[in-house]
PDB file of N, CA and C in Angstrom:
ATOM      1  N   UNK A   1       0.856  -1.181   0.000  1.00  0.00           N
ATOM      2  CA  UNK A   1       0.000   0.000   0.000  1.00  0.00           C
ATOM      3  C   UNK A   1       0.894   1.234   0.000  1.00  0.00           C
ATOM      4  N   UNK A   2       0.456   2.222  -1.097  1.00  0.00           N
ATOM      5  CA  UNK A   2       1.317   3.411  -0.960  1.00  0.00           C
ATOM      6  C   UNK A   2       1.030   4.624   0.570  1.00  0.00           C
ATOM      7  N   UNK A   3       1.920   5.154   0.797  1.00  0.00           N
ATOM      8  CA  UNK A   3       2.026   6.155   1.546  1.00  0.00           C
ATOM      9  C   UNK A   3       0.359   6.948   1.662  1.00  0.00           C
ATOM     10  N   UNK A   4       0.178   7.521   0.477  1.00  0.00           N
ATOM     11  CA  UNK A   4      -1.105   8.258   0.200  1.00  0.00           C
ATOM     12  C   UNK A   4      -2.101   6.916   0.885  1.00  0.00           C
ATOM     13  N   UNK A   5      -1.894   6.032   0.163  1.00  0.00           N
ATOM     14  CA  UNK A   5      -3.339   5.154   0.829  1.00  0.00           C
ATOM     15  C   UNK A   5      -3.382   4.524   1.612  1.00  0.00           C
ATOM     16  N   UNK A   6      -2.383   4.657   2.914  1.00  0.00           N
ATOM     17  CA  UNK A   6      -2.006   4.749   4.170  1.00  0.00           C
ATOM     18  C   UNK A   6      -2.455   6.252   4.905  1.00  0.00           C
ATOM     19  N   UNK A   7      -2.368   7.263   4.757  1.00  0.00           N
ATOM     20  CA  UNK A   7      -2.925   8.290   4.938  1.00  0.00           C
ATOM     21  C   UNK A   7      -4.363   8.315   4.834  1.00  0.00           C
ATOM     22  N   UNK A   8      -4.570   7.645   3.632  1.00  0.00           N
ATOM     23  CA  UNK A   8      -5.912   8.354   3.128  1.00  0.00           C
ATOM     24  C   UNK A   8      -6.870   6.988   4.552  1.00  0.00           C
ATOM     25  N   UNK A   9      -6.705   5.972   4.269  1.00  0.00           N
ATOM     26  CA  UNK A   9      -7.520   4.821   5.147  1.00  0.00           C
ATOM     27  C   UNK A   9      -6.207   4.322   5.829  1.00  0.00           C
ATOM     28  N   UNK A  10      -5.922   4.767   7.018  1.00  0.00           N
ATOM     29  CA  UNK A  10      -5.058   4.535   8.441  1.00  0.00           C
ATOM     30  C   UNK A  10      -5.605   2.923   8.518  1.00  0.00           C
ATOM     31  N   UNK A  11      -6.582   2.617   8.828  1.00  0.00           N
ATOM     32  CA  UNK A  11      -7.209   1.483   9.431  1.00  0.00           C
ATOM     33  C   UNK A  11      -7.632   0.323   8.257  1.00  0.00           C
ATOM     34  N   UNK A  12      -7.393   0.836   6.854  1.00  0.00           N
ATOM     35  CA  UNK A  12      -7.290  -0.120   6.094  1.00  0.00           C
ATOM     36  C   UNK A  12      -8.650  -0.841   5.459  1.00  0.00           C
ATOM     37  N   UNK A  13      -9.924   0.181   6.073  1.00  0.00           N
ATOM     38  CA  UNK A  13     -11.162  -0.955   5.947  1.00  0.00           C
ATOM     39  C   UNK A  13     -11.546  -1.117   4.273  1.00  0.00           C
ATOM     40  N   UNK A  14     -11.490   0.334   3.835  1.00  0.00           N
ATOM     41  CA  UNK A  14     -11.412   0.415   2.031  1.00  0.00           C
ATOM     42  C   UNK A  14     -10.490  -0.697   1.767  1.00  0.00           C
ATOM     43  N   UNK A  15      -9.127  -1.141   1.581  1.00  0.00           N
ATOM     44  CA  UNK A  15      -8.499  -1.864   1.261  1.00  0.00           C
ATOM     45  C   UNK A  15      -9.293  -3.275   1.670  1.00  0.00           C
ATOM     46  N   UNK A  16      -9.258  -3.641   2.860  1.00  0.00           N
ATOM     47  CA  UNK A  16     -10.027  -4.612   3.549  1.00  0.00           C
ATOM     48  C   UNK A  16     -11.681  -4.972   2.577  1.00  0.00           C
ATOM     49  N   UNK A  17     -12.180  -4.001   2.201  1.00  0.00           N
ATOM     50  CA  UNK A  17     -12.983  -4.652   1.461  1.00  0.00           C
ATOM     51  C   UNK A  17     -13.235  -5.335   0.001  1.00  0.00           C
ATOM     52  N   UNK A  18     -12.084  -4.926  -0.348  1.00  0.00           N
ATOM     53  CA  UNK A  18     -11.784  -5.354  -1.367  1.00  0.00           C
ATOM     54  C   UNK A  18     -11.367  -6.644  -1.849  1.00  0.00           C
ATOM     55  N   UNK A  19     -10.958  -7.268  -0.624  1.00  0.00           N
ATOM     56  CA  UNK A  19     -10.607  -8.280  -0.403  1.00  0.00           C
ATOM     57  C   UNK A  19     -11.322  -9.342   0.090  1.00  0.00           C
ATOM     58  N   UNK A  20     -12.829  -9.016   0.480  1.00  0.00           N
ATOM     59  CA  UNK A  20     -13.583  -9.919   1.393  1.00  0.00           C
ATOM     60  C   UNK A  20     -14.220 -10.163   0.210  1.00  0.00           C
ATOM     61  N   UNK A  21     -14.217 -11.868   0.645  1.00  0.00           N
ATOM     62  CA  UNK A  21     -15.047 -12.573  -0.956  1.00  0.00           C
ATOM     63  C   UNK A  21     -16.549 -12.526  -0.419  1.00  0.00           C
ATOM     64  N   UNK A  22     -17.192 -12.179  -1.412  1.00  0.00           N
ATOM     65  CA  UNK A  22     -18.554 -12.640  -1.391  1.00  0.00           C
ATOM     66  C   UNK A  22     -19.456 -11.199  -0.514  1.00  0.00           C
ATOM     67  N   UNK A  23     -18.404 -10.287  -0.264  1.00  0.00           N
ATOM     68  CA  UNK A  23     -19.191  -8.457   0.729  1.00  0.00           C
ATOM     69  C   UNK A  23     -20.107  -8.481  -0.558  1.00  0.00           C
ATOM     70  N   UNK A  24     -21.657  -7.176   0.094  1.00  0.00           N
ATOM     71  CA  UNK A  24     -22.306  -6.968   0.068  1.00  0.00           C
ATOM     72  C   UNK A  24     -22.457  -5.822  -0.229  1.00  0.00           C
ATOM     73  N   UNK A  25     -23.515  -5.069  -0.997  1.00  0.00           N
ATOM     74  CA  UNK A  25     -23.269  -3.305  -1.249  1.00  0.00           C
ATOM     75  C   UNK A  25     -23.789  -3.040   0.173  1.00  0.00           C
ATOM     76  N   UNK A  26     -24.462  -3.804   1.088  1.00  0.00           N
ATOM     77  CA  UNK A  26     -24.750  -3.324   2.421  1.00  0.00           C
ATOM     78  C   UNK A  26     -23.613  -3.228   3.469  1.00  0.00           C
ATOM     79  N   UNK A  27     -22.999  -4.647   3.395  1.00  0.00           N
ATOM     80  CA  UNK A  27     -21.369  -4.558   3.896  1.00  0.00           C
ATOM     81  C   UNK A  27     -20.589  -3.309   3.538  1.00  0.00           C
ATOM     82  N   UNK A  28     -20.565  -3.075   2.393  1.00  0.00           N
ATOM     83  CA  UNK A  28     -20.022  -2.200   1.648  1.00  0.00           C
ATOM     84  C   UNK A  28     -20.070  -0.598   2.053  1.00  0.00           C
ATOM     85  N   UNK A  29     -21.348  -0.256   2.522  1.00  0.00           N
ATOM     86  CA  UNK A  29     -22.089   1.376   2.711  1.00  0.00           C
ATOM     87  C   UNK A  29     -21.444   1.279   3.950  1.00  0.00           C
ATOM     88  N   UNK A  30     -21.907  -0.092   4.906  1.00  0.00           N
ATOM     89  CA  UNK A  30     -21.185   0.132   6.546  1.00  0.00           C
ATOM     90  C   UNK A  30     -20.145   0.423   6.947  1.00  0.00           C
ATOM     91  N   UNK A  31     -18.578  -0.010   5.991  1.00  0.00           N
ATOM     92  CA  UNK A  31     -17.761   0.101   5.517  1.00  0.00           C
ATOM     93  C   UNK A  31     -17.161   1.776   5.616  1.00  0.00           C
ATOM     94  N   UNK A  32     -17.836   1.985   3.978  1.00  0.00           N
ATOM     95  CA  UNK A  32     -18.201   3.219   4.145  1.00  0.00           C
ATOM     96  C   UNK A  32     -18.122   4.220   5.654  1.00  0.00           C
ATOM     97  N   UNK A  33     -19.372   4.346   5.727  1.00  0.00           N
ATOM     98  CA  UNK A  33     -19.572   5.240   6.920  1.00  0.00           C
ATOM     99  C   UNK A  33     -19.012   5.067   8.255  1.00  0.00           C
ATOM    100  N   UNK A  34     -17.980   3.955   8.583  1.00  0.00           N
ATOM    101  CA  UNK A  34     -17.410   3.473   9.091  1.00  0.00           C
ATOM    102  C   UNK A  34     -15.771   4.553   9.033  1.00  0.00           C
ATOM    103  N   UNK A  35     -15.531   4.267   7.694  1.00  0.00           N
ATOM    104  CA  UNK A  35     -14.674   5.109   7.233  1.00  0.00           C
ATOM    105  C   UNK A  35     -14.588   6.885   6.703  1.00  0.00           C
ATOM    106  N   UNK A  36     -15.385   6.834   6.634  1.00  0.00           N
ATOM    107  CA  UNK A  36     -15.890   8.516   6.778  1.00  0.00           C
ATOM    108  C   UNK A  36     -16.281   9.067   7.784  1.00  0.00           C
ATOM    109  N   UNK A  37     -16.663   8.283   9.090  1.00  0.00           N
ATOM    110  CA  UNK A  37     -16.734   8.892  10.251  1.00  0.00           C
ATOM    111  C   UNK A  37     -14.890   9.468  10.637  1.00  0.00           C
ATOM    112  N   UNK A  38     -14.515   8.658  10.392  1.00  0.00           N
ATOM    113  CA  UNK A  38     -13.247   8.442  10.978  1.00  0.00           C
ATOM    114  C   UNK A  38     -12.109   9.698   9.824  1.00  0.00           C
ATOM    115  N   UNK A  39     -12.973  11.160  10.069  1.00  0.00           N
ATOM    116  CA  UNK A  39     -12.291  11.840   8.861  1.00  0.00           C
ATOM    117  C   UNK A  39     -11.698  12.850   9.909  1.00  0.00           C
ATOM    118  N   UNK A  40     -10.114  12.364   9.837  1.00  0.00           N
ATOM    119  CA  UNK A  40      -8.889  13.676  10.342  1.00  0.00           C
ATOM    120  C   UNK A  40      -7.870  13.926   9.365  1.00  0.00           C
ATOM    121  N   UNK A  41      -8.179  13.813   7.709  1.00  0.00           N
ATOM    122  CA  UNK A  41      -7.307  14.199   7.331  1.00  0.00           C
ATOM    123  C   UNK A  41      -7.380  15.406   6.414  1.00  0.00           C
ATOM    124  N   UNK A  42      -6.002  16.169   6.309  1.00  0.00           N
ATOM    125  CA  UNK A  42      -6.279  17.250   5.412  1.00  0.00           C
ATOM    126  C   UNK A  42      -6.534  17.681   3.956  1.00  0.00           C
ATOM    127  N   UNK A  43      -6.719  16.515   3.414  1.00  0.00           N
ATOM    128  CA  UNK A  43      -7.607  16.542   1.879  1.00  0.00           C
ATOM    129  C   UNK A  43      -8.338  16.206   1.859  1.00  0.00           C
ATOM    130  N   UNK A  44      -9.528  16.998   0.771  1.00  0.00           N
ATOM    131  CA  UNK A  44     -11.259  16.706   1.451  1.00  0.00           C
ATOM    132  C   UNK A  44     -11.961  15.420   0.867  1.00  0.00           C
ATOM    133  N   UNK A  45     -12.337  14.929   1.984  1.00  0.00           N
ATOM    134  CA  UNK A  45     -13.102  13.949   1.444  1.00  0.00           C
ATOM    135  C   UNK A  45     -13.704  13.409   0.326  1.00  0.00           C
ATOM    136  N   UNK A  46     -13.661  14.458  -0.461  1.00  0.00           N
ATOM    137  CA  UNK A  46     -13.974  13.938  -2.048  1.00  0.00           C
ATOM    138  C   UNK A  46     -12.512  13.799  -2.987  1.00  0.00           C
ATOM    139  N   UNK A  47     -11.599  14.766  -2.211  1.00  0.00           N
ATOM    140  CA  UNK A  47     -10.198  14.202  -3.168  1.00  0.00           C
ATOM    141  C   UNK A  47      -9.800  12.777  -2.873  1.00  0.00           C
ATOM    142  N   UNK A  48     -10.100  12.648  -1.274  1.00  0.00           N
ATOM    143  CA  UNK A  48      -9.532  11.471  -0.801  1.00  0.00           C
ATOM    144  C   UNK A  48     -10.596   9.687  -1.785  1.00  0.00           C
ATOM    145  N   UNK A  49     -12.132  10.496  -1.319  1.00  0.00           N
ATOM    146  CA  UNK A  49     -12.801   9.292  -2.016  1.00  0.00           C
ATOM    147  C   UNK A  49     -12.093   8.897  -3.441  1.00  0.00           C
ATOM    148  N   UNK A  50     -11.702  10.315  -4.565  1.00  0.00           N
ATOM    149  CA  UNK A  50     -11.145   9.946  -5.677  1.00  0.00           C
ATOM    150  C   UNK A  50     -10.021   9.381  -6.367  1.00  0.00           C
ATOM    151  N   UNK A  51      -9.130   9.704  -4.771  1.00  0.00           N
ATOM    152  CA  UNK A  51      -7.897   9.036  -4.488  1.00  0.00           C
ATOM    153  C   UNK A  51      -7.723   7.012  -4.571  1.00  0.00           C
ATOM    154  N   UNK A  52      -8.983   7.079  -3.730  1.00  0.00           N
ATOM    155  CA  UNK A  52      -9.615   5.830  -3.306  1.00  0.00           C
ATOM    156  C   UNK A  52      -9.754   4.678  -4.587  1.00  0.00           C
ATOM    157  N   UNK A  53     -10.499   5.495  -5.493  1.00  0.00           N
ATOM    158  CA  UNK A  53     -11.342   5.025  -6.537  1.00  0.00           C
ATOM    159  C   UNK A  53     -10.267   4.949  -7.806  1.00  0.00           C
ATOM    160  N   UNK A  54      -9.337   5.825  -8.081  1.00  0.00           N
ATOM    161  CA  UNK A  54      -8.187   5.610  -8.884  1.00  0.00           C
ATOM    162  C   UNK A  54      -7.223   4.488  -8.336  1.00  0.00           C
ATOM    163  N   UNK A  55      -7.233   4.015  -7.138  1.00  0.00           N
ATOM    164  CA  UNK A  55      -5.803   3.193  -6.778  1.00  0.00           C
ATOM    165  C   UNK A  55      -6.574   1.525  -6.377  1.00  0.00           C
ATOM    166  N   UNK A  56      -8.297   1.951  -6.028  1.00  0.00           N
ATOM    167  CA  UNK A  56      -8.948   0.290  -6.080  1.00  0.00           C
ATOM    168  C   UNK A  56      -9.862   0.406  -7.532  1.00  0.00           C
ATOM    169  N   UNK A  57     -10.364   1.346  -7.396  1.00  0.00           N
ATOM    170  CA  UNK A  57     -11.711   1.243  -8.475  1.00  0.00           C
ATOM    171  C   UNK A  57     -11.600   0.770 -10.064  1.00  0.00           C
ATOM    172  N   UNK A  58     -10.378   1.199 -10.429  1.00  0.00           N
ATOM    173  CA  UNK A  58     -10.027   0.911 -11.930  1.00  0.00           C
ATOM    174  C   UNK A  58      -9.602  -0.422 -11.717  1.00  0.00           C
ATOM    175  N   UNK A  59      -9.444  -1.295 -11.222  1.00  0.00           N
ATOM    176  CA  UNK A  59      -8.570  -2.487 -10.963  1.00  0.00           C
ATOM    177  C   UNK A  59     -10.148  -3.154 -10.988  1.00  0.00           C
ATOM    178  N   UNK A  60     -11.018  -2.985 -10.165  1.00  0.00           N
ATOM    179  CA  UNK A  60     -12.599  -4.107  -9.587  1.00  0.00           C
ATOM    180  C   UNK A  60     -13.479  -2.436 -10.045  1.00  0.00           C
ATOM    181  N   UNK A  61     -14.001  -2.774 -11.169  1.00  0.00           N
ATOM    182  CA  UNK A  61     -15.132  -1.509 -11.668  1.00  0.00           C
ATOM    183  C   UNK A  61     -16.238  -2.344 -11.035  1.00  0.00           C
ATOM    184  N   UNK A  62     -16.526  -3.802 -11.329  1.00  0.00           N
ATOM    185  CA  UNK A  62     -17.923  -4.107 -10.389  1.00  0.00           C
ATOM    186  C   UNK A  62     -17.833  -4.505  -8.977  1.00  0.00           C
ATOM    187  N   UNK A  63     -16.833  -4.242  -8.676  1.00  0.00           N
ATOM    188  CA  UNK A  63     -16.715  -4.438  -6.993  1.00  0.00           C
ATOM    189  C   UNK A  63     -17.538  -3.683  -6.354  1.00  0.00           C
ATOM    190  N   UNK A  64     -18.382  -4.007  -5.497  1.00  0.00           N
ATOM    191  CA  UNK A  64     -19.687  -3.592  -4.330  1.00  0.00           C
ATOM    192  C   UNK A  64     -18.951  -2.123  -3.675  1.00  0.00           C
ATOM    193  N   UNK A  65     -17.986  -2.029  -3.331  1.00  0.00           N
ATOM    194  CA  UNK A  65     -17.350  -0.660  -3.147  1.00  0.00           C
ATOM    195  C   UNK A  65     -17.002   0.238  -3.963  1.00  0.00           C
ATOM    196  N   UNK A  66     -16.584   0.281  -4.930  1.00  0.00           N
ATOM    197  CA  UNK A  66     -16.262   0.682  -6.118  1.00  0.00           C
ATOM    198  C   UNK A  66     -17.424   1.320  -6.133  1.00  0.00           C
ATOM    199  N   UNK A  67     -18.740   0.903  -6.634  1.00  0.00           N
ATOM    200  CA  UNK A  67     -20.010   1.240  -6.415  1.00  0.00           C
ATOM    201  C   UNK A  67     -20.357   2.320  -5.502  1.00  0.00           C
ATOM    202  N   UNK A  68     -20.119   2.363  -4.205  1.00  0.00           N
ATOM    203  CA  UNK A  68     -20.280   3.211  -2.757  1.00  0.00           C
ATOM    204  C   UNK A  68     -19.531   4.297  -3.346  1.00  0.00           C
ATOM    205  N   UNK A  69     -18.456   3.826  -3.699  1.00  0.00           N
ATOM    206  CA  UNK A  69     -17.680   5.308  -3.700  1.00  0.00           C
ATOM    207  C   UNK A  69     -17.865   6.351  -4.509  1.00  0.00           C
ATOM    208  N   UNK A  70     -18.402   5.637  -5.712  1.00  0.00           N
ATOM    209  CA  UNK A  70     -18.951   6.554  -6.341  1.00  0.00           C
ATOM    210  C   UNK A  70     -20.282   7.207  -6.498  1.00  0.00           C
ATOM    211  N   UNK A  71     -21.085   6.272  -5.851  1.00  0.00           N
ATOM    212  CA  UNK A  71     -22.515   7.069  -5.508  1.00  0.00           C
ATOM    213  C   UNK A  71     -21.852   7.862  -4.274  1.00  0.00           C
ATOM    214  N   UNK A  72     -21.032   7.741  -3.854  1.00  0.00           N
ATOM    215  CA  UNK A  72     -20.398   8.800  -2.674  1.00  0.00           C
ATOM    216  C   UNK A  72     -20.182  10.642  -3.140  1.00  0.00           C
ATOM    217  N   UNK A  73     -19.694   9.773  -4.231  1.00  0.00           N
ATOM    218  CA  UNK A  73     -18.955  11.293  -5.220  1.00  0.00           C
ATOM    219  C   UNK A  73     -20.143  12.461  -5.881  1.00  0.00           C
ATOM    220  N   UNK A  74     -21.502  11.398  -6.843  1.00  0.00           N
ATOM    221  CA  UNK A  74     -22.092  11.672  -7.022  1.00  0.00           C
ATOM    222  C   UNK A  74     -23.096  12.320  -5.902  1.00  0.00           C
ATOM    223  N   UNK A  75     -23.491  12.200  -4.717  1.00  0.00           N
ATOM    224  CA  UNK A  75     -23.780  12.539  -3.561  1.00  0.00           C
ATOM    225  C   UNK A  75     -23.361  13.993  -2.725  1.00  0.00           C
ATOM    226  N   UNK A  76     -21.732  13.904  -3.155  1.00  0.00           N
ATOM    227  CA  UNK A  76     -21.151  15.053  -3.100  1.00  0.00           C
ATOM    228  C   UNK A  76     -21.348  16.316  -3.206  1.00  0.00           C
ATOM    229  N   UNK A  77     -21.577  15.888  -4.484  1.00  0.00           N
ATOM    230  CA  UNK A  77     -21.785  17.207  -6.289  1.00  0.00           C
ATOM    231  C   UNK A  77     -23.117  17.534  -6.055  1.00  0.00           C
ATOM    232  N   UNK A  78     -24.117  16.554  -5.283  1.00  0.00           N
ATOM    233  CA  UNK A  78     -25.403  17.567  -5.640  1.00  0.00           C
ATOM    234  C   UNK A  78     -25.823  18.333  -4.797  1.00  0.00           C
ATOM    235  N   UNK A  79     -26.438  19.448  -5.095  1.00  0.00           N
ATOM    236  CA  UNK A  79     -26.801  20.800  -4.312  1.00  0.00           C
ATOM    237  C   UNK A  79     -27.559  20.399  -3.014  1.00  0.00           C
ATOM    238  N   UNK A  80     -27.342  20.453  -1.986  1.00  0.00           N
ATOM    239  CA  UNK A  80     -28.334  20.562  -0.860  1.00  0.00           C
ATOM    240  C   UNK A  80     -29.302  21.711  -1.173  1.00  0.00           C
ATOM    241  N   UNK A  81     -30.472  20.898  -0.253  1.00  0.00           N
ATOM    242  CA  UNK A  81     -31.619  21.822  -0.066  1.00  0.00           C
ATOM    243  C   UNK A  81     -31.561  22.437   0.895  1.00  0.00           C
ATOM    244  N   UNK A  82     -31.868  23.673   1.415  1.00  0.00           N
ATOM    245  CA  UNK A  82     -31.859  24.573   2.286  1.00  0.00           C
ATOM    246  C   UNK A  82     -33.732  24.956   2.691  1.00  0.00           C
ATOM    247  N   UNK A  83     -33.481  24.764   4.310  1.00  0.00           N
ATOM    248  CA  UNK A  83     -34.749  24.750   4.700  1.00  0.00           C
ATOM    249  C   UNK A  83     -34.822  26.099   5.467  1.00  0.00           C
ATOM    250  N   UNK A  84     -35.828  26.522   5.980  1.00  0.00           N
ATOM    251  CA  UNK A  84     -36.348  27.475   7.096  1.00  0.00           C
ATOM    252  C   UNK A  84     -36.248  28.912   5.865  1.00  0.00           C
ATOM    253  N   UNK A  85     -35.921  29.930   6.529  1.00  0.00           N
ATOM    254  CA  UNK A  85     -35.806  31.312   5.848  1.00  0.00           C
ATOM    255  C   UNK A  85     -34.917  30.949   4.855  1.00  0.00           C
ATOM    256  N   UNK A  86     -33.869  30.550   4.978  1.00  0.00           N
ATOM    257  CA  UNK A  86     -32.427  30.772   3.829  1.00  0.00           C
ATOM    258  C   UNK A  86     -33.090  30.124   2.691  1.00  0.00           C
ATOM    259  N   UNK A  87     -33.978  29.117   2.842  1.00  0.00           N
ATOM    260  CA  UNK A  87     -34.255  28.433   1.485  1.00  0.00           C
ATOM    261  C   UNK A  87     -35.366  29.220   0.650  1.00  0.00           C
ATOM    262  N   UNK A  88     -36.027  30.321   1.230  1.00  0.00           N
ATOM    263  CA  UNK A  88     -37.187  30.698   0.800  1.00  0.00           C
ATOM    264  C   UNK A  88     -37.014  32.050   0.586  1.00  0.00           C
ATOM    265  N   UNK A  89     -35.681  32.498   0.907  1.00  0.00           N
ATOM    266  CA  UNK A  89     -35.262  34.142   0.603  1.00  0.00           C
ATOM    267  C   UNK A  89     -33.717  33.620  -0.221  1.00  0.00           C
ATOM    268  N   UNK A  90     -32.951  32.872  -0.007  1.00  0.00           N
ATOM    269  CA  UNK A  90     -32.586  32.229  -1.455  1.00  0.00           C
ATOM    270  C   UNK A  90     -31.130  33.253  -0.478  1.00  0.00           C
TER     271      UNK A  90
END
C-alpha cells in the first residue's frame, strides 16, 4: 500500500474490502460510513474518495465498493436543499 493510501484509510477498511469474498453493497455502505466517520485528514473527502477510486476502483469496476464510492462522489456534487428562511429568501 502506498504512503497516500495509508494516509488516506489509516485502518485499512477500504483496502479490507476489497478483499472480502462474497461483501455486500450493504457490507459495503457500513464500511463506508465506518470510514468517513473516521475523517482527520487534510484533503477533502472527495479528493480522498477519488484518491480511493483511482488506486482500487479501476482495478474491480464491479466491486460492491467501487459502487459506494462513487454514488459517494455523485452525492457530493449535488446541491443541498436549504430549509427554514435561507431556502425561501434564497
Amino acid at each position: 500500500m502506498t504512503d497516500l493510501m495509508t494516509a488516506i484509510d489509516p485502518r485499512g477498511l477500504i483496502r479490507d474490502s476489497y478483499v472480502i469474498e462474497g461483501i455486500t453493497p450493504g457490507e459495503c455502505r457500513s464500511i463506508f460510513l465506518d470510514w468517513a466517520l473516521f475523517d482527520d485528514h487534510e484533503m477533502t473527502q472527495e479528493k480522498r474518495i477519488e484518491a480511493l477510486l483511482d488506486h482500487y476502483g479501476e482495478a474491480e469496476p464491479d466491486h460492491p465498493m467501487t459502487h459506494v464510492l462513487r454514488d459517494a462522489l455523485v452525492k457530493a456534487d449535488t446541491p443541498k436543499r436549504r430549509g427554514g428562511r435561507a431556502g425561501r429568501v434564497g
